[in-house]
Protein backbone atom coordinates (compact mmCIF):
# COMPACT_ATOMS: atom_id res chain seq x y z
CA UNK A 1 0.00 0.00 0.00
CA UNK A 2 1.22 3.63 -0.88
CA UNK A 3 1.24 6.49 1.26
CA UNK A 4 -1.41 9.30 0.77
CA UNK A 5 1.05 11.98 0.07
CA UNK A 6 -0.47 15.73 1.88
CA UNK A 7 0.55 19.04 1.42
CA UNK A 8 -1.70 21.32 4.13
CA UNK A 9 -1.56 24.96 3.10
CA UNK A 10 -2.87 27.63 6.03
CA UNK A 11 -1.04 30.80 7.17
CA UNK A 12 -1.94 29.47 10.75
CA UNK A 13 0.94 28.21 12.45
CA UNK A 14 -1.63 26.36 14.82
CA UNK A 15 -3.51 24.68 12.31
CA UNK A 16 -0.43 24.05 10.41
CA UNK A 17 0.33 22.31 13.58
CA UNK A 18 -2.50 20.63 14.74
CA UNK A 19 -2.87 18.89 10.78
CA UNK A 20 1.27 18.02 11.06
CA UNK A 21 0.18 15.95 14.35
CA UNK A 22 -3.12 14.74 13.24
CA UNK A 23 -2.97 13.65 9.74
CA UNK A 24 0.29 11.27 9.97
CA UNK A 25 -1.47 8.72 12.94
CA UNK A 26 -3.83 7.69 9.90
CA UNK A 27 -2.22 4.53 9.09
CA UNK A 28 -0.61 5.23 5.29
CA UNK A 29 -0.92 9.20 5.56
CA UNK A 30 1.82 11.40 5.33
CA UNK A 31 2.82 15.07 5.67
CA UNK A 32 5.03 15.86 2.67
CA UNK A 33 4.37 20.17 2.94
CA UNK A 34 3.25 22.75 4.83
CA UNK A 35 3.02 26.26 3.25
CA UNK A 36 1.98 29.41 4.75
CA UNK A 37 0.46 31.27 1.82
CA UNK A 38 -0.21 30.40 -1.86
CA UNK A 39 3.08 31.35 -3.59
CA UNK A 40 4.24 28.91 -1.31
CA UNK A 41 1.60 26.40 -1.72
CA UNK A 42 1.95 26.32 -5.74
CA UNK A 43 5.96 25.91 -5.61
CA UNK A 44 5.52 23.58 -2.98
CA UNK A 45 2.58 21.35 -4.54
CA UNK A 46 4.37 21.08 -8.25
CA UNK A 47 7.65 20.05 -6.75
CA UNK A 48 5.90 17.16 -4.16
CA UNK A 49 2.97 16.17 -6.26
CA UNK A 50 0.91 15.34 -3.32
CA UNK A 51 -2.40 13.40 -3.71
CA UNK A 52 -4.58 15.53 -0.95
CA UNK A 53 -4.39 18.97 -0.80
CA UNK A 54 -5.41 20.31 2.51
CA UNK A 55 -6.27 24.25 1.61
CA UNK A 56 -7.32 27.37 3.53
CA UNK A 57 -9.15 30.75 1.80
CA UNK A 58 -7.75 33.49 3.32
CA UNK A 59 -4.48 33.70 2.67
CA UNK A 60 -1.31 36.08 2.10
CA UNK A 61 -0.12 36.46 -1.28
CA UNK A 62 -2.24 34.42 -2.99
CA UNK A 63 -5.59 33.46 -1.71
CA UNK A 64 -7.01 29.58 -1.50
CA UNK A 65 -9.47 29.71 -4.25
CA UNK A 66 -6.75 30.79 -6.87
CA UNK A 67 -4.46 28.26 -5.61
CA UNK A 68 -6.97 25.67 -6.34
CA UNK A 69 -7.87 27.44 -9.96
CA UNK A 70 -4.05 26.87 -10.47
CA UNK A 71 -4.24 23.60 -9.37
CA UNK A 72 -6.68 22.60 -11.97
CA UNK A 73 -5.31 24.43 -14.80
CA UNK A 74 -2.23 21.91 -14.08
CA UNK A 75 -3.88 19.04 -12.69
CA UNK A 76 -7.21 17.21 -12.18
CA UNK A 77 -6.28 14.12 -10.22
CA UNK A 78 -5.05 15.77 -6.88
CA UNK A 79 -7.38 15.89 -4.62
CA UNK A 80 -8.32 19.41 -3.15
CA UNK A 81 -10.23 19.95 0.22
CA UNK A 82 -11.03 23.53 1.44
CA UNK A 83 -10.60 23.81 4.71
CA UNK A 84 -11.98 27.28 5.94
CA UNK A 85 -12.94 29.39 8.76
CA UNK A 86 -16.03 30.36 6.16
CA UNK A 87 -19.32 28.61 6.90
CA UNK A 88 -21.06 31.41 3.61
CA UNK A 89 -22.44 28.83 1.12
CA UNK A 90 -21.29 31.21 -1.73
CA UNK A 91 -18.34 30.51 -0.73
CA UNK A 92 -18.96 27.32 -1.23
CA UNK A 93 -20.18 26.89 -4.26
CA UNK A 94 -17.26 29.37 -5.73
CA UNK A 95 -15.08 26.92 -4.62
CA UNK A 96 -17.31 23.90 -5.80
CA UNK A 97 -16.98 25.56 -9.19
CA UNK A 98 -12.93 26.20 -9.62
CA UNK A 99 -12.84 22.46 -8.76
CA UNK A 100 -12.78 21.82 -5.42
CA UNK A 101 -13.50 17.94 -4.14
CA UNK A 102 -14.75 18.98 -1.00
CA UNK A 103 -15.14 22.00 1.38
CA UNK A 104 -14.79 21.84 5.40
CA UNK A 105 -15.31 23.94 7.98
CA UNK A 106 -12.66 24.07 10.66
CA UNK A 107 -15.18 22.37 12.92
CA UNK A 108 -15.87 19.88 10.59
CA UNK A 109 -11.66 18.21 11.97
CA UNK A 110 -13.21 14.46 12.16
CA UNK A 111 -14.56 15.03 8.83
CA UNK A 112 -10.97 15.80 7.35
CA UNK A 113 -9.61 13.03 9.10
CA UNK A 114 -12.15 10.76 7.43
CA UNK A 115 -11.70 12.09 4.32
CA UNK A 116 -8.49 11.75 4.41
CA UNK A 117 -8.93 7.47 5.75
CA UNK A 118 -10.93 7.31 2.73
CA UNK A 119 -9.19 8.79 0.06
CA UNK A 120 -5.68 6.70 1.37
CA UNK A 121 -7.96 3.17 0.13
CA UNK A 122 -7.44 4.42 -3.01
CA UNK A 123 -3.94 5.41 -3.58
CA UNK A 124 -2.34 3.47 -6.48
């Protein structure tokens, strides 16, 4: 079995954090990034070509939903979850339509973790 390889970008430090401690005690899951804004981010996800995508809106530099847009101009396989402070369902559905596979709240942690379990069954 493969690992599920992350990148989790968020110009928190805690959250940065708290997904760097989390995400690796799913058997098969592993932290490959972290980025702090979406200059970052981009660099960071074409050199590692991770599978998941962990991704925050508001960001410096560049913000979340045109690092996904960027994303899928270069990719359509990886798979991108929002994971944002932002409960506004236009939000939402911007981010539904640049491509996103999935948008959390930062409430919704046991749903990322999930996500995550689930998505790792079907790494190649």
């Amino acid at each position: 079995m493969k690992d599920l390889r992350i990148v989790v970008v968020d110009d928190s430090v805690f959250v940065r954090d708290c997904l760097n401690r989390a995400l690796p005690k799913i058997d098969g899951c592993r932290i490959v990034g972290l980025a702090a804004d979406g200059e970052e981010a981009l660099r960071m996800i074409h050199a590692l070509e991770p599978n998941i995508v962990v991704l925050d809106i508001a960001m410096p530099v560049r913000n979340g939903i045109e690092v996904l847009q960027e994303i899928r101009r270069r990719d359509s396989t990886t798979t991108v979850i929002m994971f944002t402070s932002s409960s506004s369902l236009h939000l939402k559905q911007v981010c539904f339509d640049a491509g996103a596979d999935y948008y959390l709240e930062k409430t919704q942690f046991d749903d990322l973790l999930n996500i995550c379990r689930l998505e790792q069954l079907n790494v190649d």
